[in-house]
C-alpha atoms as a PDB file:
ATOM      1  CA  UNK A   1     -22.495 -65.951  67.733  1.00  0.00           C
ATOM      2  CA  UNK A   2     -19.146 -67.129  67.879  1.00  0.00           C
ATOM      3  CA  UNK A   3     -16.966 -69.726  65.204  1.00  0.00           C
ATOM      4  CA  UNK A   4     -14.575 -71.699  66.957  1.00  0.00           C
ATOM      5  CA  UNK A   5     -11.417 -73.131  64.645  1.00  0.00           C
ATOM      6  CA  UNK A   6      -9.785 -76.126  65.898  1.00  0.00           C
ATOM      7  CA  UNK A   7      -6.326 -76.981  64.481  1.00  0.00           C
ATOM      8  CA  UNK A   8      -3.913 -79.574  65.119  1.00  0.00           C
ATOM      9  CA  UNK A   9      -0.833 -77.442  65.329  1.00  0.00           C
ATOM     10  CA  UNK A  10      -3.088 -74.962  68.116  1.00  0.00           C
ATOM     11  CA  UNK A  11      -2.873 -75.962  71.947  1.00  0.00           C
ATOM     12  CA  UNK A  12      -6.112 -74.575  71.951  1.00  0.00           C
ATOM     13  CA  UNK A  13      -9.091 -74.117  69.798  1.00  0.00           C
ATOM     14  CA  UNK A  14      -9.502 -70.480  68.844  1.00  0.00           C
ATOM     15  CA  UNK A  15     -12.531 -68.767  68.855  1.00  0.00           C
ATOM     16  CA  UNK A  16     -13.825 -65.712  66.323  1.00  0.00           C
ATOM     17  CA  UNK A  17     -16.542 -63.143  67.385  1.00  0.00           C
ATOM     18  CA  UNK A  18     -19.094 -61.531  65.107  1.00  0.00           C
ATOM     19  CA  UNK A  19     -17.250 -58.403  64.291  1.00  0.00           C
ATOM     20  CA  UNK A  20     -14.429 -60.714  62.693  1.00  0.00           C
ATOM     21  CA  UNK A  21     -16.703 -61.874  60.984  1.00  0.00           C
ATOM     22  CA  UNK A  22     -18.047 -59.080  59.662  1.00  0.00           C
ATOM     23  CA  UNK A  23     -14.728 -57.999  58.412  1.00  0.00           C
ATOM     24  CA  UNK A  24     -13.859 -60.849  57.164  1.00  0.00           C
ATOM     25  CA  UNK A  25     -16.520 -61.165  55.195  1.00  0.00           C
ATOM     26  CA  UNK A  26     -15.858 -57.652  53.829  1.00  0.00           C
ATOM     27  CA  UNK A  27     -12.160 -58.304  52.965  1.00  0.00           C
ATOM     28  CA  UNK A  28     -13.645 -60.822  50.314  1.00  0.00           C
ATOM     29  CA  UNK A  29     -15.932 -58.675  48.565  1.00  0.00           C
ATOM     30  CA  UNK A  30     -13.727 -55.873  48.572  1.00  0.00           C
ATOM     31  CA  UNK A  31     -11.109 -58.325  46.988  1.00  0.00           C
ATOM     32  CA  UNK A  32     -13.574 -59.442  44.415  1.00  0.00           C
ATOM     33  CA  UNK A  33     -14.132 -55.941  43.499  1.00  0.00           C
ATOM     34  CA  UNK A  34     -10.574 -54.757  42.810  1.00  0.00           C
ATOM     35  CA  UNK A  35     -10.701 -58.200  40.545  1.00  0.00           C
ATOM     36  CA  UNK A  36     -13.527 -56.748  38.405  1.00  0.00           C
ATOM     37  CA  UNK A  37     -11.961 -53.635  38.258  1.00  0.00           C
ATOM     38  CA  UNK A  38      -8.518 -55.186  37.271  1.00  0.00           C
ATOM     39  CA  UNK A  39      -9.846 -56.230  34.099  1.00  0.00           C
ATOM     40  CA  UNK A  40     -12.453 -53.209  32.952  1.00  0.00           C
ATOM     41  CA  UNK A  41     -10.510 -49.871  33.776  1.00  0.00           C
ATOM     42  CA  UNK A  42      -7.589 -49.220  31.140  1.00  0.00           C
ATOM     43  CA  UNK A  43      -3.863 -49.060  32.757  1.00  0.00           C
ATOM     44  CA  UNK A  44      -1.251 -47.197  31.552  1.00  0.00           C
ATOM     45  CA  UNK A  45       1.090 -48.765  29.142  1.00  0.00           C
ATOM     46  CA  UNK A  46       4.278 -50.983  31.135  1.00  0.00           C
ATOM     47  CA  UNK A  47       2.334 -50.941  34.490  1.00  0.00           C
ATOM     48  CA  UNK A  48       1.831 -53.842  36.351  1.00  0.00           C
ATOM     49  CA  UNK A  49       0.113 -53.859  39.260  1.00  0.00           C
ATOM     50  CA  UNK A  50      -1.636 -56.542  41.811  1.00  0.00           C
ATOM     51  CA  UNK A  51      -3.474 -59.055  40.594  1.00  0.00           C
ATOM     52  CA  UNK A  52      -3.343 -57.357  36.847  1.00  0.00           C
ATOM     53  CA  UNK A  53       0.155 -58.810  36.977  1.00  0.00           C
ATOM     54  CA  UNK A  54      -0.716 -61.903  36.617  1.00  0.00           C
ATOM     55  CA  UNK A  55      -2.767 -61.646  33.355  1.00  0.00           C
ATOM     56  CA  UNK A  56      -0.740 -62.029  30.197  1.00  0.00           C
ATOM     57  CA  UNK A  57      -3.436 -60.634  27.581  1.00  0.00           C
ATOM     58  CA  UNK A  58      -5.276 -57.297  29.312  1.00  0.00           C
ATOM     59  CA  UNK A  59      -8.342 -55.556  27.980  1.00  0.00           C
ATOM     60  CA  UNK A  60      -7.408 -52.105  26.889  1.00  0.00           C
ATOM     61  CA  UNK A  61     -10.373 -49.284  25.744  1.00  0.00           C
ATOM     62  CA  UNK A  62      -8.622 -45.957  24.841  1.00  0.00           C
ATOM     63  CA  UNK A  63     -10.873 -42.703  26.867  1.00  0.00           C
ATOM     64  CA  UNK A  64     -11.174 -41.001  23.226  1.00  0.00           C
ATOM     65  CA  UNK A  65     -11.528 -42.076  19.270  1.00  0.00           C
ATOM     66  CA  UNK A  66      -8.587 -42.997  17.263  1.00  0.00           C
ATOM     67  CA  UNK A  67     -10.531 -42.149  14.075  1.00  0.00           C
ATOM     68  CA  UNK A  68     -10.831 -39.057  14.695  1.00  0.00           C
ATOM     69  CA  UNK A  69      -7.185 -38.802  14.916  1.00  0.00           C
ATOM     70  CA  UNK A  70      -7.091 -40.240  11.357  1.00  0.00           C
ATOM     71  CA  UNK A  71      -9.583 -38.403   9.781  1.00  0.00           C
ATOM     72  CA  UNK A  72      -7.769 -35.291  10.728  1.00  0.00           C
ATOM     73  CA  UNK A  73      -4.849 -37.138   8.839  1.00  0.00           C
ATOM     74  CA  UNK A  74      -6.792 -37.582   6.167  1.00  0.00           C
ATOM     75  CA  UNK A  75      -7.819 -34.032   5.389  1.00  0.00           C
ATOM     76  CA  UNK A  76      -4.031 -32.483   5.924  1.00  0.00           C
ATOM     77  CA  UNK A  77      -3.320 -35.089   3.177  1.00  0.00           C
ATOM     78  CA  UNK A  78      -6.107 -33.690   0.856  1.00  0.00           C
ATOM     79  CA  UNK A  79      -4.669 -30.137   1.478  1.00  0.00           C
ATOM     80  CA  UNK A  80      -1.200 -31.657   0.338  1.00  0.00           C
ATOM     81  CA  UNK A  81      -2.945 -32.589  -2.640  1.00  0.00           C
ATOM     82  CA  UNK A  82      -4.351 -29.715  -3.528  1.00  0.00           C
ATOM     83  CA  UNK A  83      -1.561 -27.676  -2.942  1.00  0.00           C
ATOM     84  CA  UNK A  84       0.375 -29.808  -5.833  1.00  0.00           C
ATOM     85  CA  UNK A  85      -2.614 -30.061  -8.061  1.00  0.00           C
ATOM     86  CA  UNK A  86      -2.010 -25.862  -7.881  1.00  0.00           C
ATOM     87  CA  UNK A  87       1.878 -26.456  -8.177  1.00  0.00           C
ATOM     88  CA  UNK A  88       1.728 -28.203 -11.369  1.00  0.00           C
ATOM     89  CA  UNK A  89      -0.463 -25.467 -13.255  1.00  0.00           C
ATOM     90  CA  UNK A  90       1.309 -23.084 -11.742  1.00  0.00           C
ATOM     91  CA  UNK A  91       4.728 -24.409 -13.510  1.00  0.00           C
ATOM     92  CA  UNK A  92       2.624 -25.281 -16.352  1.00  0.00           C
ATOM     93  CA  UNK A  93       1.931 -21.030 -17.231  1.00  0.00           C
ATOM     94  CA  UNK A  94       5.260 -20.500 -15.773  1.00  0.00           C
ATOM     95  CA  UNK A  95       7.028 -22.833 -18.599  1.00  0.00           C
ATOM     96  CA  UNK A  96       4.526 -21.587 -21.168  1.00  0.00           C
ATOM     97  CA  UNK A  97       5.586 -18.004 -20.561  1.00  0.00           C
ATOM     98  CA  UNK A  98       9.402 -18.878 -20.790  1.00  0.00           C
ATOM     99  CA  UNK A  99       8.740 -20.367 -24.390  1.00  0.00           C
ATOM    100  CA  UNK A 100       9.874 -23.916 -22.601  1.00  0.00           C
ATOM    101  CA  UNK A 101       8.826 -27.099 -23.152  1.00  0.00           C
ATOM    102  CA  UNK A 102       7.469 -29.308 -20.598  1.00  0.00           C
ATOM    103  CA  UNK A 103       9.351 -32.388 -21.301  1.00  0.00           C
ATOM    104  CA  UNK A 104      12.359 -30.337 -21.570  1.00  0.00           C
ATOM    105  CA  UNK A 105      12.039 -29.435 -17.610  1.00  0.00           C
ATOM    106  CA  UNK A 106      13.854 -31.204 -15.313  1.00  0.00           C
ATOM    107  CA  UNK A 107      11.336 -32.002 -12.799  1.00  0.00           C
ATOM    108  CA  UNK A 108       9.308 -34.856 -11.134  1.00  0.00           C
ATOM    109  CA  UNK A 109       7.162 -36.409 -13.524  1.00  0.00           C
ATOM    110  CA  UNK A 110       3.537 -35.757 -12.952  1.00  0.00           C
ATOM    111  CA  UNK A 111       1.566 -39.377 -12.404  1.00  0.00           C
ATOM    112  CA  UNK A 112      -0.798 -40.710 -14.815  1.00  0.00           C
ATOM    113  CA  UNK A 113      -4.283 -40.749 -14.376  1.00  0.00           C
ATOM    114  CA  UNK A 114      -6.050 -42.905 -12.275  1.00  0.00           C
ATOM    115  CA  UNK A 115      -9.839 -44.434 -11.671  1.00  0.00           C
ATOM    116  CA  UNK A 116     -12.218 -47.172 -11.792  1.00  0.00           C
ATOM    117  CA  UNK A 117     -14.632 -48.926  -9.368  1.00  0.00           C
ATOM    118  CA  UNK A 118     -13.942 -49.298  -6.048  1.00  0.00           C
ATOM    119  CA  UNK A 119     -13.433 -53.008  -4.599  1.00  0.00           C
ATOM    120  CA  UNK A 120     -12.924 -53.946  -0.992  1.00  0.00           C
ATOM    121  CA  UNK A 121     -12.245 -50.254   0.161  1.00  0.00           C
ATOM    122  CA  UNK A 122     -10.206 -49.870   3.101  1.00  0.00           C
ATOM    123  CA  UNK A 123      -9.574 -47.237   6.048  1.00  0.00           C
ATOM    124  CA  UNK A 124      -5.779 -46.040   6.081  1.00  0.00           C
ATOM    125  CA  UNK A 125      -4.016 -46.876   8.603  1.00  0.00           C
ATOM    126  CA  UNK A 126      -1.634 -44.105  10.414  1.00  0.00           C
ATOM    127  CA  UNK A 127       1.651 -45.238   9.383  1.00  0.00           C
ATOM    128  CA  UNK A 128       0.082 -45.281   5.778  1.00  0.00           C
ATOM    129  CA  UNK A 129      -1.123 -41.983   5.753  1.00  0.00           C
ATOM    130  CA  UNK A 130       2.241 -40.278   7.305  1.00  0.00           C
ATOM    131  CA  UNK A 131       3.941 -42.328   5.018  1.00  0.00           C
ATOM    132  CA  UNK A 132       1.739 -40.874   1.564  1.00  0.00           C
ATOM    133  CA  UNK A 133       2.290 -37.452   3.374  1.00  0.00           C
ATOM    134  CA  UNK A 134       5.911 -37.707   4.177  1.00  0.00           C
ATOM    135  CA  UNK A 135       5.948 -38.641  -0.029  1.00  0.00           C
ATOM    136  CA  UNK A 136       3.562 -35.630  -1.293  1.00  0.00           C
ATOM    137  CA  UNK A 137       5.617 -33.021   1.069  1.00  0.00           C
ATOM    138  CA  UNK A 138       9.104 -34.412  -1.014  1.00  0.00           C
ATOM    139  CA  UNK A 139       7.114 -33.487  -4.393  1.00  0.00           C
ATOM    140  CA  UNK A 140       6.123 -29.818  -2.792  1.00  0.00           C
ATOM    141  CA  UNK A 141       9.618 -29.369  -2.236  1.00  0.00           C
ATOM    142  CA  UNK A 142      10.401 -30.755  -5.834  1.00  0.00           C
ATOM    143  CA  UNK A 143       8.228 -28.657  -7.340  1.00  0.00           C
ATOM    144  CA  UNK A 144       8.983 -25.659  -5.536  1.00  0.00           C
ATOM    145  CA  UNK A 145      12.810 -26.553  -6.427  1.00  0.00           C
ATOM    146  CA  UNK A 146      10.937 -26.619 -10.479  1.00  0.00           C
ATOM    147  CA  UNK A 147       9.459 -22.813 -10.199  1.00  0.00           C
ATOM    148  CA  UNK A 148      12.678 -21.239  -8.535  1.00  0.00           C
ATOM    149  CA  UNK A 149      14.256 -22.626 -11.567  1.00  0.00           C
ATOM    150  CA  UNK A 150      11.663 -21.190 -13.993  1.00  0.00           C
ATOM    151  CA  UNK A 151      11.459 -17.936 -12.471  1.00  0.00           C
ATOM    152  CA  UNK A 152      15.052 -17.558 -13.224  1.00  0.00           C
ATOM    153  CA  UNK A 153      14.894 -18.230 -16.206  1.00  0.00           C
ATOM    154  CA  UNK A 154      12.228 -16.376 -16.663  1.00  0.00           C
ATOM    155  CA  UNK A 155      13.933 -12.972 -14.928  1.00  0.00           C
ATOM    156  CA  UNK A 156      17.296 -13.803 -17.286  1.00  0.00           C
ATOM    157  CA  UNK A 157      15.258 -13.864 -20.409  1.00  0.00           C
ATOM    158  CA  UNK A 158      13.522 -10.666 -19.767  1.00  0.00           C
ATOM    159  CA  UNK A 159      16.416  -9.020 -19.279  1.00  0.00           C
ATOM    160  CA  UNK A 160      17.941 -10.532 -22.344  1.00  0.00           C
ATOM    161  CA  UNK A 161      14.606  -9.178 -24.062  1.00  0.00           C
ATOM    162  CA  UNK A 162      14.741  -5.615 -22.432  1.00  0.00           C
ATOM    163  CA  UNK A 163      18.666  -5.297 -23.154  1.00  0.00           C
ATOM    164  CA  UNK A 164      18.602  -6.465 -26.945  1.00  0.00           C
ATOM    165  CA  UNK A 165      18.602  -3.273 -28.555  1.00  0.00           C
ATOM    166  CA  UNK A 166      15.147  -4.347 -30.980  1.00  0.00           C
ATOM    167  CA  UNK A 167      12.978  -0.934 -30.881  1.00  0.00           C
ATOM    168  CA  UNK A 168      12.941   1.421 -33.096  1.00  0.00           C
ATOM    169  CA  UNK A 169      15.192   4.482 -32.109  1.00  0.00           C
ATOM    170  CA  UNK A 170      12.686   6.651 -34.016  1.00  0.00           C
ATOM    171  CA  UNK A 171       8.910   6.503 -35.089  1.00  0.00           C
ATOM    172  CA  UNK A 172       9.639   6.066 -39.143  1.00  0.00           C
ATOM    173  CA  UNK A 173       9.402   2.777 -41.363  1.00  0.00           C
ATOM    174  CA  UNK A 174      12.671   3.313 -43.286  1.00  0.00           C
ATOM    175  CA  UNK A 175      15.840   4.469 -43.181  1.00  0.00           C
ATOM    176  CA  UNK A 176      17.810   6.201 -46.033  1.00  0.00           C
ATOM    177  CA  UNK A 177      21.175   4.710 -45.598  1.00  0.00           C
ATOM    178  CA  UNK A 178      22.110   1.547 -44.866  1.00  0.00           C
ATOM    179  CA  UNK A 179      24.912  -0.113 -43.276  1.00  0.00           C
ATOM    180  CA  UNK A 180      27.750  -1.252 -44.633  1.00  0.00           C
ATOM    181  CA  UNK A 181      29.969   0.739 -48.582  1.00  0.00           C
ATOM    182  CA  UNK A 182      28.367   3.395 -49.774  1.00  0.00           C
ATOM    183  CA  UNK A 183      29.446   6.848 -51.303  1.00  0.00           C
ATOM    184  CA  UNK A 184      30.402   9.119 -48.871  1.00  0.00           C
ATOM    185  CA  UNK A 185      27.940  12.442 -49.164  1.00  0.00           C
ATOM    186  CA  UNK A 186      30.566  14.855 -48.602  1.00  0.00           C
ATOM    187  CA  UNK A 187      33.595  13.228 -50.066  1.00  0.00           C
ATOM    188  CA  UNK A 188      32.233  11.174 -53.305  1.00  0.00           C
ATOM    189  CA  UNK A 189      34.255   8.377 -52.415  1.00  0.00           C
ATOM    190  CA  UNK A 190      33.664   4.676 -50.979  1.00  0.00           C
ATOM    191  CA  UNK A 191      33.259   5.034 -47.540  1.00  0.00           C
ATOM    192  CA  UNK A 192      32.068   1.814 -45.103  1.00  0.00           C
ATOM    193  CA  UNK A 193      28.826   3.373 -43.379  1.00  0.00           C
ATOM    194  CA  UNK A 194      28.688   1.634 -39.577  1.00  0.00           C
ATOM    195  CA  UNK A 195      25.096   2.496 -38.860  1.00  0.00           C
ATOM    196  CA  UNK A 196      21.491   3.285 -40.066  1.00  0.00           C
ATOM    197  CA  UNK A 197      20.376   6.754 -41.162  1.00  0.00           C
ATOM    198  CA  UNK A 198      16.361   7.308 -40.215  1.00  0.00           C
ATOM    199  CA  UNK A 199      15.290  10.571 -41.728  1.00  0.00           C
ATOM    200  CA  UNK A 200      13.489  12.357 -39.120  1.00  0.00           C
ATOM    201  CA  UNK A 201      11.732  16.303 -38.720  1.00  0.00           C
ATOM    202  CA  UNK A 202      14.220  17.639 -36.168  1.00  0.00           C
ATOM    203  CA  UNK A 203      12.935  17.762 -32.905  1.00  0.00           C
ATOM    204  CA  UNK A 204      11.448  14.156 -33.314  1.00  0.00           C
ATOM    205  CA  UNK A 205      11.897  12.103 -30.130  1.00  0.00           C
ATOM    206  CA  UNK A 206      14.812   9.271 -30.573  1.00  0.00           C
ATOM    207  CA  UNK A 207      14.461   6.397 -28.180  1.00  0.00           C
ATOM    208  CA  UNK A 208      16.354   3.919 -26.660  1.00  0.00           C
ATOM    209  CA  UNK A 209      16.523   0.581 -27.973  1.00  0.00           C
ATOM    210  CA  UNK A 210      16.845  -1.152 -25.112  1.00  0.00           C
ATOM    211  CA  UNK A 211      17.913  -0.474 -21.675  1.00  0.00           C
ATOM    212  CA  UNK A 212      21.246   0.355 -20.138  1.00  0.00           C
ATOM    213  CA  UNK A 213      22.880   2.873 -18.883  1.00  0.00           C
ATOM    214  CA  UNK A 214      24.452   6.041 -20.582  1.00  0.00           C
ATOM    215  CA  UNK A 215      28.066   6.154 -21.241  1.00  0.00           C
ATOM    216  CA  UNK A 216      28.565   8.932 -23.405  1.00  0.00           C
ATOM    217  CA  UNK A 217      26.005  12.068 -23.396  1.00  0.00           C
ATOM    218  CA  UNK A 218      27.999  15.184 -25.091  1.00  0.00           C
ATOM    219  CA  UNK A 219      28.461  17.122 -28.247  1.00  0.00           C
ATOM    220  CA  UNK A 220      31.359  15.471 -31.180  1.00  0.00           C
ATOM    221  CA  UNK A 221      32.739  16.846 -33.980  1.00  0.00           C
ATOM    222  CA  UNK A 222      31.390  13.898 -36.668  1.00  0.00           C
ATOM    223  CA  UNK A 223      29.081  12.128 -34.623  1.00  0.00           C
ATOM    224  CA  UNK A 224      27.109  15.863 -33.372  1.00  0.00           C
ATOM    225  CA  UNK A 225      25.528  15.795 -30.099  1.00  0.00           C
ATOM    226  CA  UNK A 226      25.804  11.903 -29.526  1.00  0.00           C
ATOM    227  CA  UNK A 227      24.438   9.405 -26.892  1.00  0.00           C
ATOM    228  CA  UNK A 228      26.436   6.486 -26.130  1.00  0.00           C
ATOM    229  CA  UNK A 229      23.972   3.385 -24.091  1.00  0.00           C
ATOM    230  CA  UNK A 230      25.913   0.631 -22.414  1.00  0.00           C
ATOM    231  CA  UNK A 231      23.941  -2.741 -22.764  1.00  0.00           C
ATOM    232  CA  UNK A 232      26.037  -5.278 -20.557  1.00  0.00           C
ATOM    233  CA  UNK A 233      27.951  -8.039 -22.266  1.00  0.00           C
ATOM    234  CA  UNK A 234      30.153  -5.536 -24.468  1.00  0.00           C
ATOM    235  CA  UNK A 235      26.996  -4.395 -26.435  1.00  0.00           C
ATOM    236  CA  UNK A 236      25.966  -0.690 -26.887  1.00  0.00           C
ATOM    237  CA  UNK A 237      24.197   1.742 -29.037  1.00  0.00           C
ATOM    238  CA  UNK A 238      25.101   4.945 -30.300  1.00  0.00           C
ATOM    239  CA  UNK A 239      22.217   7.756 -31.247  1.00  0.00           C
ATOM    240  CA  UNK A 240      23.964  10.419 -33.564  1.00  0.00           C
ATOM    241  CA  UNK A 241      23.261  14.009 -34.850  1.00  0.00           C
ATOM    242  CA  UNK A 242      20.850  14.747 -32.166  1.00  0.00           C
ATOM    243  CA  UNK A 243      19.443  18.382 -31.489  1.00  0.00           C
ATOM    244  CA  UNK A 244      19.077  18.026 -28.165  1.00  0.00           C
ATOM    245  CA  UNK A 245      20.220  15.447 -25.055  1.00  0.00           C
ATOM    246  CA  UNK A 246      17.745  14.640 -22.478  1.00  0.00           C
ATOM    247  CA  UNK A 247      20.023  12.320 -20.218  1.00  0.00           C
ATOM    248  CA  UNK A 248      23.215  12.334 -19.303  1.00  0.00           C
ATOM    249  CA  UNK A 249      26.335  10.342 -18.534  1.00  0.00           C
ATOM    250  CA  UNK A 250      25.205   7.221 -15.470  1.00  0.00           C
ATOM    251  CA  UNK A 251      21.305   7.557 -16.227  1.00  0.00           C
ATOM    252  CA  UNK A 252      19.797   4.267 -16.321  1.00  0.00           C
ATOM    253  CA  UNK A 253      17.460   3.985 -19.044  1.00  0.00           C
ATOM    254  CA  UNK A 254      14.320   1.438 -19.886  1.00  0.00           C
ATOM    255  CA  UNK A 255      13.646   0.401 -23.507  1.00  0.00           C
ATOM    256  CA  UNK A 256      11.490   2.662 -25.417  1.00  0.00           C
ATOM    257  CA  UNK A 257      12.511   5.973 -23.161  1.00  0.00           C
ATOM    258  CA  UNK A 258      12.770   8.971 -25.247  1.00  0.00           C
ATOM    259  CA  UNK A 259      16.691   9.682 -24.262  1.00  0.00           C
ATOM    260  CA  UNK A 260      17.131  12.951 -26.949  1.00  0.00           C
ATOM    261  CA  UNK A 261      15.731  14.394 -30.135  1.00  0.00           C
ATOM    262  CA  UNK A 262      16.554  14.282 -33.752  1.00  0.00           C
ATOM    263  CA  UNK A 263      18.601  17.287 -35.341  1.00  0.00           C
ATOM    264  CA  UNK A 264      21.092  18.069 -38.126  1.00  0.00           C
ATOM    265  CA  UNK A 265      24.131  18.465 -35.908  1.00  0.00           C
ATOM    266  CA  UNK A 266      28.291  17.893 -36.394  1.00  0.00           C
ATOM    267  CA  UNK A 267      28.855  16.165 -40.232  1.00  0.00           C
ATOM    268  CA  UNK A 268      25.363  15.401 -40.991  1.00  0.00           C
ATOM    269  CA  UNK A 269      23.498  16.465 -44.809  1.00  0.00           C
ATOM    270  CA  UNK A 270      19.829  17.058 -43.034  1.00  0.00           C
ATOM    271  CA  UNK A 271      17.710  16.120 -40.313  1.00  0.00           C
ATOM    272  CA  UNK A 272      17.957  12.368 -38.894  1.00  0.00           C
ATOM    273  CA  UNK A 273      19.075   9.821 -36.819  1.00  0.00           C
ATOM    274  CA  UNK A 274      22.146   7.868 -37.062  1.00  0.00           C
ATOM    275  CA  UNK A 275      22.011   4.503 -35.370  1.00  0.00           C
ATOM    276  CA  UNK A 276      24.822   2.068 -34.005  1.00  0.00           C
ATOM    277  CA  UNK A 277      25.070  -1.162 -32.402  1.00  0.00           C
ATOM    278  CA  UNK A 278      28.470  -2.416 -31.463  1.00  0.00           C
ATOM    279  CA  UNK A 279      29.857  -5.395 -29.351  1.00  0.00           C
ATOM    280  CA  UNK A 280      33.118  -4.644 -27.950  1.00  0.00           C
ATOM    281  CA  UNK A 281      33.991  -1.717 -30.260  1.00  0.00           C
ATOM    282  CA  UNK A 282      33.096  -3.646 -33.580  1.00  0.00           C
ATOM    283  CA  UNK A 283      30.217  -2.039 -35.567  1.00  0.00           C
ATOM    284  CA  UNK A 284      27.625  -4.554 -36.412  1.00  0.00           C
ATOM    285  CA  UNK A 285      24.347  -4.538 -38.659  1.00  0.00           C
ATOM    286  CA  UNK A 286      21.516  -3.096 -36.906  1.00  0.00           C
ATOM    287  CA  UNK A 287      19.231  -4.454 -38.965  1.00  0.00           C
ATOM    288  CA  UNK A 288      19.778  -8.114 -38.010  1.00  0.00           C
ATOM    289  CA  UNK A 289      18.929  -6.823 -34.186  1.00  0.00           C
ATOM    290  CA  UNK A 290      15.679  -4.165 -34.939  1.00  0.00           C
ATOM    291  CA  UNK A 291      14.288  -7.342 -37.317  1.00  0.00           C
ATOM    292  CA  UNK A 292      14.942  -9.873 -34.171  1.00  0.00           C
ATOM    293  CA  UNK A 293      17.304 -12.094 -35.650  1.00  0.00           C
ATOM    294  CA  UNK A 294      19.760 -12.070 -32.838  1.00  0.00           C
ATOM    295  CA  UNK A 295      18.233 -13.720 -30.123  1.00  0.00           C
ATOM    296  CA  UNK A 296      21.310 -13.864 -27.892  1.00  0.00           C
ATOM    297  CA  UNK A 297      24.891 -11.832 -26.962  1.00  0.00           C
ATOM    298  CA  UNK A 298      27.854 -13.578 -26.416  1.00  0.00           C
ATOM    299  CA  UNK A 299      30.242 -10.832 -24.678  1.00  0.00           C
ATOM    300  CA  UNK A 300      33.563 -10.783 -26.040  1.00  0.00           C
END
């Protein structure tokens, strides 16, 4: 079979065979196809191409689940949580254990409590949930900021605690002499006493007060064998009359060490200990420090 077209602008009528047809035919339903396909298969974003040009509003269906993407979101942001919920109890022992007060901390203030029924819920979007993460990670980093600052004060008071000299040199409940006049044993006369006398068996163990490091570690004509302790900040504490030395001059000692034992030795009546505390040379009361009633050294 063969379709003859006529035209006015052709000499001559021209004449198409079957297999023109055929592929003529063909070229239309392929066309068609591509046309389907144009508006069904996704494109990639700022692409443009044949007849998907022309169509100002495309269909677009994403290959995987964008919920899944914010679910995953969602739990990192529950692990944020968590992590501060831990944060805040965390500063809460920390501030407990300094003797601090919470309001006295400054700190982010922890939000007040929250609840009630739940109306016209809503899914998060993803610039919601980065933006409640982006705001949880900046009160991490606050709080973290919160527990440096306790832990140093935590570190500086126990060192204030474990260089106040506040133990008892020696195991007894009394001393015999106190500090300040008295009557001089040997002499009769008025004489200002710059220690405490504990009366001790010799041999008793004398221990620090509090820890330092030992300046002085040798035997004096008054003072006997005597151990000088060097506390920081000026302060330092002298153990007198001792029989025997068991550190010596650099040692770093802890509170409560035994650091000699008592004798009788250089001007001494009898068996004890003779205790000093001084801040920058100047003999003060031990008593006010062994009863805890200095709670802080100002160096001089």
């Amino acid at each position: 079979m063969n379709i003859i077209f006529v035209s006015n602008s052709m000499a001559k009528p021209k004449t198409l065979s079957m297999l023109q047809v055929l592929l003529l035919v063909a070229g239309l339903v392929a066309s068609s196809v591509i046309l389907t396909l144009a508006f069904i298969l996704p494109q990639a974003p700022g692409e443009h191409h044949g007849v998907k040009a022309l169509i100002k509003n495309p269909l677009h269906f994403t290959l995987h689940n964008p919920q899944e993407h914010l679910d995953a979101l969602a739990l990192q942001l529950g692990e944020i949580q968590a992590r501060v919920t831990r944060l805040d109890a965390l500063s809460s022992r920390l501030a407990e254990l300094a003797g601090l007060k919470e309001k006295d901390i400054k700190a982010t203030v922890q939000p007040p409590g929250q609840g009630g029924p739940m109306v016209n819920a809503y899914g998060l979007s993803e610039a919601e949930l980065k933006q409640d993460i982006d705001e949880l990670m900046t009160q991490v980093e606050q709080r973290g900021d919160r527990l440096d600052l306790l832990e140093s004060m935590l570190v500086q008071q126990s060192m204030r605690k474990n260089t106040m000299p506040s133990g008892k040199p020696v195991s007894v409940g009394y001393n015999s002499s106190s500090y300040g006049w008295r009557v001089d044993p040997f002499t009769g006369k008025m004489a200002f006493h710059e220690g405490l006398d504990f009366p001790a068996a010799v041999g008793a163990p004398i221990y620090a007060a509090a820890a330092g490091i030992v300046r002085t570690a040798e035997q004096t004509p008054d003072y006997g064998k005597l151990i000088k302790i060097d506390h920081g900040s000026g302060l330092e504490t002298r153990y007198a009359h001792a029989s025997a030395l068991l550190v010596k001059v650099g040692d770093r000692v802890k509170k409560g060490q035994i650091i000699g034992l008592v004798g009788s030795t250089g001007r001494s009546t009898g068996p004890h200990l003779h205790f000093e505390v001084r801040l920058g040379g100047t003999p003060l009361d031990p008593r006010k420090y062994l009863q805890g009633r200095v709670k802080q050294v100002a160096s001089r």
